[in-house]
C-alpha atoms as a PDB file:
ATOM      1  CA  UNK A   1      16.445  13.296  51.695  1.00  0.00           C
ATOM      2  CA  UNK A   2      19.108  15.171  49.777  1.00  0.00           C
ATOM      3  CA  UNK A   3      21.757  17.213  51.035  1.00  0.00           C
ATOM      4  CA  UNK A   4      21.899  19.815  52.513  1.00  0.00           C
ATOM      5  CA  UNK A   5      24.794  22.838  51.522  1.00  0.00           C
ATOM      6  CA  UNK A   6      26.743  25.831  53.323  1.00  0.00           C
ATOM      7  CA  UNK A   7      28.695  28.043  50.845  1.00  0.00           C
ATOM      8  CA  UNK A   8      31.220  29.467  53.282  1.00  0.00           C
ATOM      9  CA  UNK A   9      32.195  33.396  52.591  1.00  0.00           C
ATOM     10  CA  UNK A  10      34.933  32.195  50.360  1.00  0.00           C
ATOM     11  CA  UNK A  11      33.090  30.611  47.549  1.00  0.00           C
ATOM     12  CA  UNK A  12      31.848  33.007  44.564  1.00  0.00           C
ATOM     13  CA  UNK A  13      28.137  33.421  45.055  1.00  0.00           C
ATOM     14  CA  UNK A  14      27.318  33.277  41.808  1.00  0.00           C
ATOM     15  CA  UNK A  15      27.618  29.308  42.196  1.00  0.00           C
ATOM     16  CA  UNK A  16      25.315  29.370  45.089  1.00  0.00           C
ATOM     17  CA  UNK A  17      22.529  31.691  42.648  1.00  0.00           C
ATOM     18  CA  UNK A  18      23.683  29.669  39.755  1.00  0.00           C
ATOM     19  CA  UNK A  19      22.269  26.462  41.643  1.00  0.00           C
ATOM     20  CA  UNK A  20      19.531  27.928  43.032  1.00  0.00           C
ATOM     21  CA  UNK A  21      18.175  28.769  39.219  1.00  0.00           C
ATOM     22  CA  UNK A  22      19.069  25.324  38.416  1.00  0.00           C
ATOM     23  CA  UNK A  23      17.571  23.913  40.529  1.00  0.00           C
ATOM     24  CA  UNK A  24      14.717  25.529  42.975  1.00  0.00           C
ATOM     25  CA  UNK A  25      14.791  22.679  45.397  1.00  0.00           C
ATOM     26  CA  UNK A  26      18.080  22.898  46.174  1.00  0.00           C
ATOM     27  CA  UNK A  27      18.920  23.629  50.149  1.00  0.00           C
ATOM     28  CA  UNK A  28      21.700  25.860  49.797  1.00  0.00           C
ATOM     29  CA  UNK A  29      22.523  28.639  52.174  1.00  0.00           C
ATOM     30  CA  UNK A  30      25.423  31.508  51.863  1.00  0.00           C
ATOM     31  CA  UNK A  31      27.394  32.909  54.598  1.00  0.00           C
ATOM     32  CA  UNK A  32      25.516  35.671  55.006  1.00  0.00           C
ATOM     33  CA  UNK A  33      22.055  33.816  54.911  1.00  0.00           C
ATOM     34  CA  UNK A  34      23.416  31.713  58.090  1.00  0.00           C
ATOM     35  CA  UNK A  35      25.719  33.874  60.610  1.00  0.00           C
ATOM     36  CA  UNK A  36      27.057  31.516  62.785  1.00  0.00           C
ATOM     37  CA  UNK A  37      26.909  28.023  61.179  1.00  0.00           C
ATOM     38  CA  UNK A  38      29.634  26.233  63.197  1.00  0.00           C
ATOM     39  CA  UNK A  39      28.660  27.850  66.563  1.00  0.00           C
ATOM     40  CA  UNK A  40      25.237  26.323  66.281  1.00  0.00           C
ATOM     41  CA  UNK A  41      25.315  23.021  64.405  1.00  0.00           C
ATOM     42  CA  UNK A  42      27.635  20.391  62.893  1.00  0.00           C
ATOM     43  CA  UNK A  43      28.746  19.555  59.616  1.00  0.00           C
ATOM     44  CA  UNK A  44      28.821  16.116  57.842  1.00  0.00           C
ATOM     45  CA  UNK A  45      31.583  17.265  55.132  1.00  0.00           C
ATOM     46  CA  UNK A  46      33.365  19.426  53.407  1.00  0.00           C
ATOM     47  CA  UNK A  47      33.449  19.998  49.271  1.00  0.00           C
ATOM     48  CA  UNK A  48      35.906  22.080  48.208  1.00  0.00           C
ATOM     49  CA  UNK A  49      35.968  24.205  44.967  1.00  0.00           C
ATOM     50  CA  UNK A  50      38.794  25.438  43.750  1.00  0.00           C
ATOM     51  CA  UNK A  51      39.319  29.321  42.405  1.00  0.00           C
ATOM     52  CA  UNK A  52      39.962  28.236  39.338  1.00  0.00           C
ATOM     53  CA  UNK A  53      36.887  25.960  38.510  1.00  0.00           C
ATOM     54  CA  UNK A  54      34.341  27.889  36.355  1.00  0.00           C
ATOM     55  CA  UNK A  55      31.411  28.838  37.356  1.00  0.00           C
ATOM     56  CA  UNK A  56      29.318  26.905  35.266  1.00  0.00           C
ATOM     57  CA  UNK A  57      31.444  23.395  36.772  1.00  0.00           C
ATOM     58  CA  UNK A  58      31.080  24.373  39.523  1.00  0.00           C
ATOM     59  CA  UNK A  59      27.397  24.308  39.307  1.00  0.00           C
ATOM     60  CA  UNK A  60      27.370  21.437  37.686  1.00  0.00           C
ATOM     61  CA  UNK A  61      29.491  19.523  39.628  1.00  0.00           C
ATOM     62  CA  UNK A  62      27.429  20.351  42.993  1.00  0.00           C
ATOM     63  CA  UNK A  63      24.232  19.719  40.965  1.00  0.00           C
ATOM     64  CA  UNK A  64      25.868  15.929  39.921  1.00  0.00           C
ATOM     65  CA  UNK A  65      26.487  15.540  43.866  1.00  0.00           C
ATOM     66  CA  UNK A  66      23.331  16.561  45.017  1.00  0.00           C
ATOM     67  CA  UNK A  67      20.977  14.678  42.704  1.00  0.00           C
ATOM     68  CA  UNK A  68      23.072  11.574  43.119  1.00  0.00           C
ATOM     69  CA  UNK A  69      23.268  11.275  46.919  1.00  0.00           C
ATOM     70  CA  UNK A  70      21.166  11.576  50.299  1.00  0.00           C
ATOM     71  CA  UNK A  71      22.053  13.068  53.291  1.00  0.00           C
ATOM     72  CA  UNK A  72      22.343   9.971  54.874  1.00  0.00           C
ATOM     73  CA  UNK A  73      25.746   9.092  52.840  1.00  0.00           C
ATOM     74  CA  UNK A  74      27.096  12.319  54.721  1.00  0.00           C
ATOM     75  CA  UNK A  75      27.021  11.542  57.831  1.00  0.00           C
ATOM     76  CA  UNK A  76      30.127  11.429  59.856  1.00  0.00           C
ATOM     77  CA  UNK A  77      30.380   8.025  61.498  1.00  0.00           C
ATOM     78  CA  UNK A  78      29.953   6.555  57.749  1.00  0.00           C
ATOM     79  CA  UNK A  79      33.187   8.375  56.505  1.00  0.00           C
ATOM     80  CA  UNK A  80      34.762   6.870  59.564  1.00  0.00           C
ATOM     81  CA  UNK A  81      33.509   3.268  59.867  1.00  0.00           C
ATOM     82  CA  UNK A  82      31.736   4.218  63.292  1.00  0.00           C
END
């Protein structure tokens, strides 16, 4: 199973409809597609993106993550040897 992303209200959403034309398959969800996120589930990581990154390496970058990993490799107690 791949993983799963949260674009927080912060990152440019033309990554997040840049990814989704890339790829259709993609589980990707914007800030405003979710409401409260953190309220109702938990997280397994955090990518960040800086301001400066282009949008098209951006893109590219999450693509290279997300075709390359599961979700499993996320998970929390992996990070921390639990």
């Amino acid at each position: 199973m791949r993983p799963r992303f949260q674009a927080d209200a912060d990152l440019n959403h033309k990554i997040v409809v840049g990814l989704r034309r890339r790829e259709r398959s993609i589980d990707i969800l914007s800030a405003s597609e979710v409401g409260r996120f953190v309220e109702l589930q938990s997280s397994s990581g955090l990518i960040i993106i800086p301001q400066r990154l282009d949008i098209g390496s951006a893109i590219e970058d999450l693509l290279l993550i997300w075709s390359t990993t599961v979700a499993s490799e996320w998970e929390y107690q992996r990070f921390h040897g639990q």
